[in-house]
PDB file of N, CA and C in Angstrom:
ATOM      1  N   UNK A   1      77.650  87.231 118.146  1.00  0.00           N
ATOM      2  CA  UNK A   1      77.276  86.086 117.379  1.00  0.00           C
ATOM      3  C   UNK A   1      78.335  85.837 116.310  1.00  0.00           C
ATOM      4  N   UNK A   2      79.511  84.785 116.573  1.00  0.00           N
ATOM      5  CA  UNK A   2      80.059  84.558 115.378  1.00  0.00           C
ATOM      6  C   UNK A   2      79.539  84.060 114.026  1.00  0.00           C
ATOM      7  N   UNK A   3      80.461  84.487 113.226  1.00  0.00           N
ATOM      8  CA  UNK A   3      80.186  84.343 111.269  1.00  0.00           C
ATOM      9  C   UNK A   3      80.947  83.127 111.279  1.00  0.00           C
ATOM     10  N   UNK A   4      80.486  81.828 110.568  1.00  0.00           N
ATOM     11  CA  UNK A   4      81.800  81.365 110.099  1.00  0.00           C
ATOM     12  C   UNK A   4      81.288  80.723 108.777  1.00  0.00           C
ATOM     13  N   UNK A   5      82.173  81.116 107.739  1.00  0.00           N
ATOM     14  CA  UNK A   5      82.769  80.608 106.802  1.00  0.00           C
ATOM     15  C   UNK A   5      82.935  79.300 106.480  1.00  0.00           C
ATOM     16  N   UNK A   6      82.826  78.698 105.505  1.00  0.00           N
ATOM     17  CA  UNK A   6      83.085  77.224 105.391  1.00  0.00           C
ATOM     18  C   UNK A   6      83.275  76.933 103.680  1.00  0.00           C
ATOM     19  N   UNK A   7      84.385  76.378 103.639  1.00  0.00           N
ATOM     20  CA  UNK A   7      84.780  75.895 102.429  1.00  0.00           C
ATOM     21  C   UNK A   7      85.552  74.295 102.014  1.00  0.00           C
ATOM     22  N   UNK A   8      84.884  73.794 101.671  1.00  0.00           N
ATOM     23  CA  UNK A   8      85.177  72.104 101.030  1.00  0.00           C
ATOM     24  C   UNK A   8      86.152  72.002 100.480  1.00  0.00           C
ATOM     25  N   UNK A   9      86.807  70.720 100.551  1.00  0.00           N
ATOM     26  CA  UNK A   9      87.667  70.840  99.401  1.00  0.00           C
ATOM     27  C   UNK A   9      87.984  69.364  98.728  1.00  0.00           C
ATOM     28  N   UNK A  10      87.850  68.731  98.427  1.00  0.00           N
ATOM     29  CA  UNK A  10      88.784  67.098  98.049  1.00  0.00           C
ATOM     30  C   UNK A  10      89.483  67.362  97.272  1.00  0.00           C
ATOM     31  N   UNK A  11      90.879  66.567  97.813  1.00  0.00           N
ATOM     32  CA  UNK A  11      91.978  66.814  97.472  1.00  0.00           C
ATOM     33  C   UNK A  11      92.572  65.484  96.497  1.00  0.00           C
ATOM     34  N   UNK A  12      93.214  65.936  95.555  1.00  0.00           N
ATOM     35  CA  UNK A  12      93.305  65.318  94.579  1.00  0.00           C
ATOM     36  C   UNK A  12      94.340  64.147  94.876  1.00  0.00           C
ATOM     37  N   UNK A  13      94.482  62.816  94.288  1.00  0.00           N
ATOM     38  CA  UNK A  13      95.328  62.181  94.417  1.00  0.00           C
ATOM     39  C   UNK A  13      96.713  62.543  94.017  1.00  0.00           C
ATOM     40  N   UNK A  14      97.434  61.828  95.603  1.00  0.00           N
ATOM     41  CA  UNK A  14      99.354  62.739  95.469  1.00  0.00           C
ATOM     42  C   UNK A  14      99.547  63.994  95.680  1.00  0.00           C
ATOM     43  N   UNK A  15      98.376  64.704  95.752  1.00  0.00           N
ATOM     44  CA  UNK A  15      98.827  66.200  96.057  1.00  0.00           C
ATOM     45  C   UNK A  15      98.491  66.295  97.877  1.00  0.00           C
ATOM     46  N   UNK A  16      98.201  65.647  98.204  1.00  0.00           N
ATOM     47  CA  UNK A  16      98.118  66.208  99.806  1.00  0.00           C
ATOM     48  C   UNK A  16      99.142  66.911 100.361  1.00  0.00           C
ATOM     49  N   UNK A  17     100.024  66.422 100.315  1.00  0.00           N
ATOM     50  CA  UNK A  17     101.279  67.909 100.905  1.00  0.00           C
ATOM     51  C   UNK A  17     101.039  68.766 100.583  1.00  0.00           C
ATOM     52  N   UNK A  18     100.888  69.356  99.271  1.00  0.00           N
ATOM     53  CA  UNK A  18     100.913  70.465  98.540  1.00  0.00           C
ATOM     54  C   UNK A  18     100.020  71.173  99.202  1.00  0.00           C
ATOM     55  N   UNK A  19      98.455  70.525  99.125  1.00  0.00           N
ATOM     56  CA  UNK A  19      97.797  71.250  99.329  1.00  0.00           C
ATOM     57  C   UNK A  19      97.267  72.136 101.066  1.00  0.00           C
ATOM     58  N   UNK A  20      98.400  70.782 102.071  1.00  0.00           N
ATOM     59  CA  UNK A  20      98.607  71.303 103.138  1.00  0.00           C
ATOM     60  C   UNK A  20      99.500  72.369 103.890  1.00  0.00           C
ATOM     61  N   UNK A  21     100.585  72.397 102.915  1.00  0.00           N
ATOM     62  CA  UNK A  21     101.105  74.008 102.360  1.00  0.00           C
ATOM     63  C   UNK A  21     100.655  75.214 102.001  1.00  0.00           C
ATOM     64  N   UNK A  22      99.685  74.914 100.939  1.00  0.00           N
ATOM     65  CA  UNK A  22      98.898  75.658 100.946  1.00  0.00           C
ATOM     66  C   UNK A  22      97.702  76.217 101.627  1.00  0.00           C
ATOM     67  N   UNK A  23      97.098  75.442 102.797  1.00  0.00           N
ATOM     68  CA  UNK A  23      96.273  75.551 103.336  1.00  0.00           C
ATOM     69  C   UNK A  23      96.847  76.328 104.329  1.00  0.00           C
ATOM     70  N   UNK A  24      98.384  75.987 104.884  1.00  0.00           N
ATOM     71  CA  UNK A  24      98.617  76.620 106.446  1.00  0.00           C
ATOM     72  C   UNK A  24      98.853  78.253 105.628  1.00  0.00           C
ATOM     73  N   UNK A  25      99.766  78.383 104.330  1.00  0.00           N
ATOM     74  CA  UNK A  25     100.059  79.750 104.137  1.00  0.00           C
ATOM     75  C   UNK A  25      98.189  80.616 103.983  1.00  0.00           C
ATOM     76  N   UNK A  26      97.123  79.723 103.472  1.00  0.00           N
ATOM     77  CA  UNK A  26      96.169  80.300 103.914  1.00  0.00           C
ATOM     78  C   UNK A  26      95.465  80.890 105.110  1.00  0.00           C
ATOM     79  N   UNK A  27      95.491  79.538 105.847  1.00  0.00           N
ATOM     80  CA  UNK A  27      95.784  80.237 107.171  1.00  0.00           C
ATOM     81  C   UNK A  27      96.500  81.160 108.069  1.00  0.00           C
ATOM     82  N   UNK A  28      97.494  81.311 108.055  1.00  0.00           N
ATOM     83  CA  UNK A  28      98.678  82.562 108.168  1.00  0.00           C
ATOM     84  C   UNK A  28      98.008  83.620 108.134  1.00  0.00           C
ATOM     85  N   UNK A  29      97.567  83.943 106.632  1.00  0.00           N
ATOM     86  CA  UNK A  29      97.324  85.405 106.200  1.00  0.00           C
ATOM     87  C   UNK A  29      96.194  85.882 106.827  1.00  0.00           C
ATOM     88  N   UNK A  30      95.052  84.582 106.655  1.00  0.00           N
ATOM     89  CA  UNK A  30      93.441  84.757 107.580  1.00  0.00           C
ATOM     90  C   UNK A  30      93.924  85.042 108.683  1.00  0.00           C
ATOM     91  N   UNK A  31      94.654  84.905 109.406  1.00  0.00           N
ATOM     92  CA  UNK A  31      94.775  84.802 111.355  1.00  0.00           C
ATOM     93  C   UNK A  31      95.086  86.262 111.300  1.00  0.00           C
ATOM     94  N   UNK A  32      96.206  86.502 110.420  1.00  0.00           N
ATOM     95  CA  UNK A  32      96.749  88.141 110.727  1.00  0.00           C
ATOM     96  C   UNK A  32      95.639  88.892 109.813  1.00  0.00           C
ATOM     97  N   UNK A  33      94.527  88.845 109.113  1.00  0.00           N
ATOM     98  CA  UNK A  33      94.051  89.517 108.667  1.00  0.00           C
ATOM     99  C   UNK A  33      92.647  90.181 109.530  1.00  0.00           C
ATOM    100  N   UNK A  34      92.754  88.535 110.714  1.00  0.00           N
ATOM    101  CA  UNK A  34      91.997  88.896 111.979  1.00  0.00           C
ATOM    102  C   UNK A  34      90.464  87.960 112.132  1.00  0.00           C
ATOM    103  N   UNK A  35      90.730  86.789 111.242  1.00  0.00           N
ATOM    104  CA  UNK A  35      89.970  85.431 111.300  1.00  0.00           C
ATOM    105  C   UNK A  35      90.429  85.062 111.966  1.00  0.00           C
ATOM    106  N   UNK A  36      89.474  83.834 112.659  1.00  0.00           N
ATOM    107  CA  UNK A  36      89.969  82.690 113.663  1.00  0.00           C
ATOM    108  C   UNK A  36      89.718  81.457 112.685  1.00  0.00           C
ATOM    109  N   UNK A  37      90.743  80.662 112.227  1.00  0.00           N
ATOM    110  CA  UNK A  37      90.569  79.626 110.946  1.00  0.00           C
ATOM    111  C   UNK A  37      91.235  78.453 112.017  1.00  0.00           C
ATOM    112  N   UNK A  38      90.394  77.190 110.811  1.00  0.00           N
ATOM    113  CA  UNK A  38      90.330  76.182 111.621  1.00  0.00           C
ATOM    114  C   UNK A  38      90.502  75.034 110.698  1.00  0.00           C
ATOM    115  N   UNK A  39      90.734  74.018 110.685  1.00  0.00           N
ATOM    116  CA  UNK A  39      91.024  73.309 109.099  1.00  0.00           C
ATOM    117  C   UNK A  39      90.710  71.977 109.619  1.00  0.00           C
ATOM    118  N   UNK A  40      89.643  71.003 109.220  1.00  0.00           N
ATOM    119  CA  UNK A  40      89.389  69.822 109.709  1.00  0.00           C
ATOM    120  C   UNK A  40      88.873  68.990 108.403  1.00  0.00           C
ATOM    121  N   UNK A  41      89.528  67.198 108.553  1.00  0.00           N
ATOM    122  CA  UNK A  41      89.162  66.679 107.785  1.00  0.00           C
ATOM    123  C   UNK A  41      87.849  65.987 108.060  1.00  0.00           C
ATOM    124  N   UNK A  42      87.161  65.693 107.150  1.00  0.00           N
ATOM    125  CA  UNK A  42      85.762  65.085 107.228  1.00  0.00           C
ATOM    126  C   UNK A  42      85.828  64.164 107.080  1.00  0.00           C
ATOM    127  N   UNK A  43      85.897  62.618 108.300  1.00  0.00           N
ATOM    128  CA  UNK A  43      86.263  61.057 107.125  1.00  0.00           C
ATOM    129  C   UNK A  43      85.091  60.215 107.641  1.00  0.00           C
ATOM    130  N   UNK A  44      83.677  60.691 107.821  1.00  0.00           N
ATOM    131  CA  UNK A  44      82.719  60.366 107.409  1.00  0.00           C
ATOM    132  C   UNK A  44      81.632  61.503 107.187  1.00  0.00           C
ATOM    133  N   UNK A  45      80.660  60.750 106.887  1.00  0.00           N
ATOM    134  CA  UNK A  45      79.768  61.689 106.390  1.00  0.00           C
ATOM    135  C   UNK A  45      79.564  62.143 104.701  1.00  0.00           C
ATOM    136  N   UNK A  46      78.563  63.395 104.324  1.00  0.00           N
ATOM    137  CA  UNK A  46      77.516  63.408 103.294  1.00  0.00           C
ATOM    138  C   UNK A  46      78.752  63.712 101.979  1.00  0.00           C
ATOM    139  N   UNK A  47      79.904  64.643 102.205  1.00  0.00           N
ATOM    140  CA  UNK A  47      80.971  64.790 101.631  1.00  0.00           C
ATOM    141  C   UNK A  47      82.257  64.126 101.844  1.00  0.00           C
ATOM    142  N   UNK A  48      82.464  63.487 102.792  1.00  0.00           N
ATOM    143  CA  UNK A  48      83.620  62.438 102.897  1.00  0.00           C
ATOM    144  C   UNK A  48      83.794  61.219 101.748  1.00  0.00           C
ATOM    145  N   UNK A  49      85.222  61.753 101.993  1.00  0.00           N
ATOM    146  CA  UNK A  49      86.633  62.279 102.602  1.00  0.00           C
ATOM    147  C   UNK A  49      86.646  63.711 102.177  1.00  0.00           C
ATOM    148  N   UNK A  50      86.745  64.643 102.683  1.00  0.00           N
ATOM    149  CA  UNK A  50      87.039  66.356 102.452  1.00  0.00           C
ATOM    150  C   UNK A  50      88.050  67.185 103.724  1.00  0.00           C
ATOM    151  N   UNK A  51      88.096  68.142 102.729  1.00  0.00           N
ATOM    152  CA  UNK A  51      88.937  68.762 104.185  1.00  0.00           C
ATOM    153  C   UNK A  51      87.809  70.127 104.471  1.00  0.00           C
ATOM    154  N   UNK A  52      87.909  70.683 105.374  1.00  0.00           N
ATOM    155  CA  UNK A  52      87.016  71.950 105.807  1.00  0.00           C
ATOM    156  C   UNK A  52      88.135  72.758 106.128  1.00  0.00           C
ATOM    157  N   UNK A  53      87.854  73.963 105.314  1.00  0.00           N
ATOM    158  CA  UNK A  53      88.600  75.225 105.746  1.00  0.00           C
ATOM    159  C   UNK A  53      87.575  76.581 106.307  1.00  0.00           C
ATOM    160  N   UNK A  54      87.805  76.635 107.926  1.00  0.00           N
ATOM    161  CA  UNK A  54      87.315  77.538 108.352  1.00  0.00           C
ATOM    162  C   UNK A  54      87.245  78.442 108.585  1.00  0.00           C
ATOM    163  N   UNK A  55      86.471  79.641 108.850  1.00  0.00           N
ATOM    164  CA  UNK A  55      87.227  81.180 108.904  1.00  0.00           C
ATOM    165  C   UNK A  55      86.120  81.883 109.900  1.00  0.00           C
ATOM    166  N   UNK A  56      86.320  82.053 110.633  1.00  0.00           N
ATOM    167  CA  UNK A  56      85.429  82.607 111.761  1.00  0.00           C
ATOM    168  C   UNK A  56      85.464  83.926 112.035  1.00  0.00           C
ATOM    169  N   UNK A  57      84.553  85.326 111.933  1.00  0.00           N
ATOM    170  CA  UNK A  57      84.870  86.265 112.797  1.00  0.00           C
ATOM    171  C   UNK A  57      83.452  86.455 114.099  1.00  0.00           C
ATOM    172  N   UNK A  58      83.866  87.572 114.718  1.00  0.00           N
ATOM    173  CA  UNK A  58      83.155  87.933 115.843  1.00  0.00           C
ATOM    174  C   UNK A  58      81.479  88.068 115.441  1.00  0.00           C
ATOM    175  N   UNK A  59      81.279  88.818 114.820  1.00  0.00           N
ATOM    176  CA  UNK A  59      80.161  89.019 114.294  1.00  0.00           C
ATOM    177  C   UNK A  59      80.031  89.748 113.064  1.00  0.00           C
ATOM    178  N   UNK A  60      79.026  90.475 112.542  1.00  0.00           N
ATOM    179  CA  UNK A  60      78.781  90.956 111.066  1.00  0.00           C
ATOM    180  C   UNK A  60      79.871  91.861 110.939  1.00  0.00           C
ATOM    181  N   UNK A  61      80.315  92.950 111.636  1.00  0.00           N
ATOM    182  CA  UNK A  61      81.077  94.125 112.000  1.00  0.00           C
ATOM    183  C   UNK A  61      82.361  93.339 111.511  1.00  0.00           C
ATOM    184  N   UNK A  62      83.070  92.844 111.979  1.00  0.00           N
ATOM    185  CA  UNK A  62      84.280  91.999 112.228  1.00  0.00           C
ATOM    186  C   UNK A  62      84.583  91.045 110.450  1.00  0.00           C
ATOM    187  N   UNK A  63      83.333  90.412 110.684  1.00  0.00           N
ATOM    188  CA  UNK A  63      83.210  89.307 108.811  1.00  0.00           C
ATOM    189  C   UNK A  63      83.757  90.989 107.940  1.00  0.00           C
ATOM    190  N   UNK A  64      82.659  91.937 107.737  1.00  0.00           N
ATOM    191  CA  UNK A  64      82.688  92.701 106.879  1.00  0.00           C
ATOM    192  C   UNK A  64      84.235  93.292 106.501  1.00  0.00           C
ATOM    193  N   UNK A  65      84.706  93.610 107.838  1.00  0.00           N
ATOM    194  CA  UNK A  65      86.474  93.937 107.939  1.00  0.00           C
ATOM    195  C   UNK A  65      87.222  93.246 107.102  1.00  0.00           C
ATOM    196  N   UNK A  66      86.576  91.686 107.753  1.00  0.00           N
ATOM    197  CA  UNK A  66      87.697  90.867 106.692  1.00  0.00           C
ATOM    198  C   UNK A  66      87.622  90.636 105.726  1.00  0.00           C
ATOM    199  N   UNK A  67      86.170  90.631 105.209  1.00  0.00           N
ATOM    200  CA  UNK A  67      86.327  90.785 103.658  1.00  0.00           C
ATOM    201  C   UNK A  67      86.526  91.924 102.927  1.00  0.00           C
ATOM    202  N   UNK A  68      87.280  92.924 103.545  1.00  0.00           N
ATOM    203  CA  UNK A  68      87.322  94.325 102.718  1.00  0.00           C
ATOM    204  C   UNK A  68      89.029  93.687 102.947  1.00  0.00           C
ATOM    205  N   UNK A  69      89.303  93.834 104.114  1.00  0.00           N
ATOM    206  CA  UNK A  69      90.720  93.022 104.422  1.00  0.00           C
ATOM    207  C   UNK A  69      91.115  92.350 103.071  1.00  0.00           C
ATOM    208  N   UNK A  70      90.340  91.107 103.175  1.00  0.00           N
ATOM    209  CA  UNK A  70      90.474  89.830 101.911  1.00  0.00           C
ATOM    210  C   UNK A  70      91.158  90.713 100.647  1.00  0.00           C
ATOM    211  N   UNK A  71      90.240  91.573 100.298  1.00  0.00           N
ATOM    212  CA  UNK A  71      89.860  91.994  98.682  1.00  0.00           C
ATOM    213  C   UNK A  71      91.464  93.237  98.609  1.00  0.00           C
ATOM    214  N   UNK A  72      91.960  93.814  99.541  1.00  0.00           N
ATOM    215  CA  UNK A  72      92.835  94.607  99.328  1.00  0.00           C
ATOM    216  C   UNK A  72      94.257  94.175  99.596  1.00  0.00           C
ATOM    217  N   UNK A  73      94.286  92.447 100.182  1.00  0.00           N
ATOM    218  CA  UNK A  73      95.724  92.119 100.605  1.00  0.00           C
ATOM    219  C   UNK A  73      96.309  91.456  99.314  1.00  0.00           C
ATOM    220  N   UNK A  74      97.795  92.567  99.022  1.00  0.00           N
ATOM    221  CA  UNK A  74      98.287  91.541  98.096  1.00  0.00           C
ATOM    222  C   UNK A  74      98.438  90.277  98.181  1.00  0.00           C
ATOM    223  N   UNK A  75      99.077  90.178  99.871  1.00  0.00           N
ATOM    224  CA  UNK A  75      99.393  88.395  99.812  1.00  0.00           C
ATOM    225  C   UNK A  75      98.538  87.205  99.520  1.00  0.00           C
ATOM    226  N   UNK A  76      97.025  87.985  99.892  1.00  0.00           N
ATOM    227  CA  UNK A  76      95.319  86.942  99.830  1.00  0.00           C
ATOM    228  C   UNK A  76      95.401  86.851  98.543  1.00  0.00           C
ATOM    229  N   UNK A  77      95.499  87.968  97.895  1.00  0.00           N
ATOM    230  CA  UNK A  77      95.088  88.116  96.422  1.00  0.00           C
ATOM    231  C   UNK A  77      96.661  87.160  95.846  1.00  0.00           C
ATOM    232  N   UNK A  78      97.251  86.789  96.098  1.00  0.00           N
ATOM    233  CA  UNK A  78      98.297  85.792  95.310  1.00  0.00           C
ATOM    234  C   UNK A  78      97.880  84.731  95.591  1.00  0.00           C
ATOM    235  N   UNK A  79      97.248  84.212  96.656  1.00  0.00           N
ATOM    236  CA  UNK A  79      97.267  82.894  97.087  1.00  0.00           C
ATOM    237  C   UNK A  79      95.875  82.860  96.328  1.00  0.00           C
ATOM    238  N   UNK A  80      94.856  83.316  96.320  1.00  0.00           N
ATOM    239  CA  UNK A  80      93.522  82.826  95.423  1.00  0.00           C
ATOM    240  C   UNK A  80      93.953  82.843  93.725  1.00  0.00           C
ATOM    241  N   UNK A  81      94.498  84.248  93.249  1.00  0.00           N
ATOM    242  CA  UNK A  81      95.319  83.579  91.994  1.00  0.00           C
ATOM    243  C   UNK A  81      96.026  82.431  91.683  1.00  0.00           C
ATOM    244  N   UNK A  82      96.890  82.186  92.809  1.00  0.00           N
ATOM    245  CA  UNK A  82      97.879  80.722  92.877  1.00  0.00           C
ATOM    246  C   UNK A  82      96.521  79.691  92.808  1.00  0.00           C
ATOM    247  N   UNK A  83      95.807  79.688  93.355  1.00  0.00           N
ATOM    248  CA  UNK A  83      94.685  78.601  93.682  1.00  0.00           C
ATOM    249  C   UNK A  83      93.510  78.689  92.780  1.00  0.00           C
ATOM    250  N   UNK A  84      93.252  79.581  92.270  1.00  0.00           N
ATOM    251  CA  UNK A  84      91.715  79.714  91.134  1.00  0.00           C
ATOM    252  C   UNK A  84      92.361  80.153  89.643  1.00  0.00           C
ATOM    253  N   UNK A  85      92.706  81.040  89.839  1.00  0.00           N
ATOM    254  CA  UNK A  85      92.870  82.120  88.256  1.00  0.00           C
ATOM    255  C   UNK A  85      93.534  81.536  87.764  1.00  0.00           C
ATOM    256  N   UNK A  86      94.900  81.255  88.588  1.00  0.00           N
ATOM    257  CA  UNK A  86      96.009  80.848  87.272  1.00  0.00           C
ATOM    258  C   UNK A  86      96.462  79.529  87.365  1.00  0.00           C
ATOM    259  N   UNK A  87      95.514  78.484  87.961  1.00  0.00           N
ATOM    260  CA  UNK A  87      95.518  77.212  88.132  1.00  0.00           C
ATOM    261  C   UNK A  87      95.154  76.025  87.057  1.00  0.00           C
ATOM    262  N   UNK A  88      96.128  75.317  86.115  1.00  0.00           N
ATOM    263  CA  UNK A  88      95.051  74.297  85.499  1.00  0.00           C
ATOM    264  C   UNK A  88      95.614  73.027  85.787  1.00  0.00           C
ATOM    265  N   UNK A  89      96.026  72.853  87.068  1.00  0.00           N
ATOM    266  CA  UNK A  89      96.328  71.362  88.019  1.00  0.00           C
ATOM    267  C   UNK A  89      96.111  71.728  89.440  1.00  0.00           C
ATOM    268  N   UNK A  90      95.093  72.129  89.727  1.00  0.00           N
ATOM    269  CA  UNK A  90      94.985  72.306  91.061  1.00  0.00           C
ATOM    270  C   UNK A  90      94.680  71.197  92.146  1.00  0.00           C
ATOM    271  N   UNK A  91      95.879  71.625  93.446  1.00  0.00           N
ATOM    272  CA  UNK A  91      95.846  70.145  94.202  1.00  0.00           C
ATOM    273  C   UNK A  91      94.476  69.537  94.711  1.00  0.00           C
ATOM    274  N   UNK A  92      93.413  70.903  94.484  1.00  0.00           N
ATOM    275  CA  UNK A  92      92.221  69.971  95.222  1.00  0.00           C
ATOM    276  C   UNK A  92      90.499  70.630  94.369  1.00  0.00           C
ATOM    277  N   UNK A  93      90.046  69.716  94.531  1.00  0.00           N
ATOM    278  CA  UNK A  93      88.401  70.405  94.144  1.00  0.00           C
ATOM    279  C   UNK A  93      87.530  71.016  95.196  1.00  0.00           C
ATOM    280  N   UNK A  94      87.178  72.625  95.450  1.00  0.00           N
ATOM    281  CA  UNK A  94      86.368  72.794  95.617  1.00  0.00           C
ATOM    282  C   UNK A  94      84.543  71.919  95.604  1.00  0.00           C
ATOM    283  N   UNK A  95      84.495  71.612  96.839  1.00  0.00           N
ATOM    284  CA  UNK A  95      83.403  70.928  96.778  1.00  0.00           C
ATOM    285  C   UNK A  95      81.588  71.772  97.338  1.00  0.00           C
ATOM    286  N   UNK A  96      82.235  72.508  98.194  1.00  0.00           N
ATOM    287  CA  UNK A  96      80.846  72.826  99.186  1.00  0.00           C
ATOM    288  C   UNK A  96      81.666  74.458  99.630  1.00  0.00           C
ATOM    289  N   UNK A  97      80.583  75.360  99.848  1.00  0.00           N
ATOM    290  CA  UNK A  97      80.970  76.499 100.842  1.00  0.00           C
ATOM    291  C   UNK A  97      79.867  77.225 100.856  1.00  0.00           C
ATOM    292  N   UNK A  98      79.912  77.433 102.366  1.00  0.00           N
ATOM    293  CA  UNK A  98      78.845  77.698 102.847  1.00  0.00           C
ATOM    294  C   UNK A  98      78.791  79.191 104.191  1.00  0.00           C
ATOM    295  N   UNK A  99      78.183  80.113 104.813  1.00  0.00           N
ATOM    296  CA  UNK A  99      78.403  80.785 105.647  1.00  0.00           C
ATOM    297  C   UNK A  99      77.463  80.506 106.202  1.00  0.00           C
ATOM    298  N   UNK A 100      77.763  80.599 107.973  1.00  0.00           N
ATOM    299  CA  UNK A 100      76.126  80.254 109.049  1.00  0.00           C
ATOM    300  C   UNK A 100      76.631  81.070 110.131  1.00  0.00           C
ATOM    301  N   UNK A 101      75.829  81.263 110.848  1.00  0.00           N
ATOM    302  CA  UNK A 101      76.144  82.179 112.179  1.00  0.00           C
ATOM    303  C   UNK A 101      75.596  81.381 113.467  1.00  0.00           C
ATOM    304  N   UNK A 102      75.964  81.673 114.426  1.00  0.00           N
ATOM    305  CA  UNK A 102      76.086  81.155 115.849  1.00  0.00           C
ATOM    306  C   UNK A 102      74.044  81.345 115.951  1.00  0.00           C
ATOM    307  N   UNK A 103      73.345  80.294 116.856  1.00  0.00           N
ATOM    308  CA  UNK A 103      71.825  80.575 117.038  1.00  0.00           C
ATOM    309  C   UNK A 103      72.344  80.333 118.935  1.00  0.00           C
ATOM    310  N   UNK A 104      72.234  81.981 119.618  1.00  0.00           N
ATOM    311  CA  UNK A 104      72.157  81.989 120.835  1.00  0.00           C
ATOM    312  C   UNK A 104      70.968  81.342 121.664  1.00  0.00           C
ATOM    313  N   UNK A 105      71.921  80.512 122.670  1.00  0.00           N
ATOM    314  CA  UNK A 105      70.279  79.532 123.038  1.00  0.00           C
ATOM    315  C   UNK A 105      70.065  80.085 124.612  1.00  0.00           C
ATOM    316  N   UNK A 106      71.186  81.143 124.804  1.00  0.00           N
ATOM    317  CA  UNK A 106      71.247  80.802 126.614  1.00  0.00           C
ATOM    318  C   UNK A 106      72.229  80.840 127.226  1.00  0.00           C
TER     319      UNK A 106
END
């Protein structure tokens, strides 16, 4: 049963490059850290315009890895500093995040 992850974002006016830079070096680190990430914009709907940043693992076993993963990689841990801690122009707002798991039907 996959985990996946879900995090919002609207992105601030003029920064879209930036923050699509930043999104792929996010992605990078998730893939080798052993997520399956996925990045889609939302241009309708309850939060549109947003972007979705996804992060998928196998099941509970697999999520738990990566968040022990997450918490001990220097490179994760620069890019959430670069993006939260030591940010006071950040290219985008956190809007929504959420975790749900797969409902096997069959």
């Amino acid at each position: 049963m996959a985990i996946v992850q879900t995090s919002l974002y609207r992105v601030r006016q003029g920064k879209n490059q930036q923050f699509l830079v930043d999104v792929a070096v996010a992605k990078k680190i998730l893939e080798r850290l052993g997520a399956r990430v996925r990045v889609l914009n939302q241009i309708i709907g309850t939060n549109a315009p947003c972007t979705i940043f996804i992060a998928e693992s196998e099941d509970w076993n697999a999520y738990a890895e990566l968040q022990t993963k997450m918490e001990t990689d220097f490179e994760w841990q620069k890019v959430v500093a670069k993006a939260v801690l030591d940010n006071r122009d950040p290219v985008a707002d956190p809007i929504g995040t959420g975790l749900s798991i797969d409902i096997p039907l069959g």
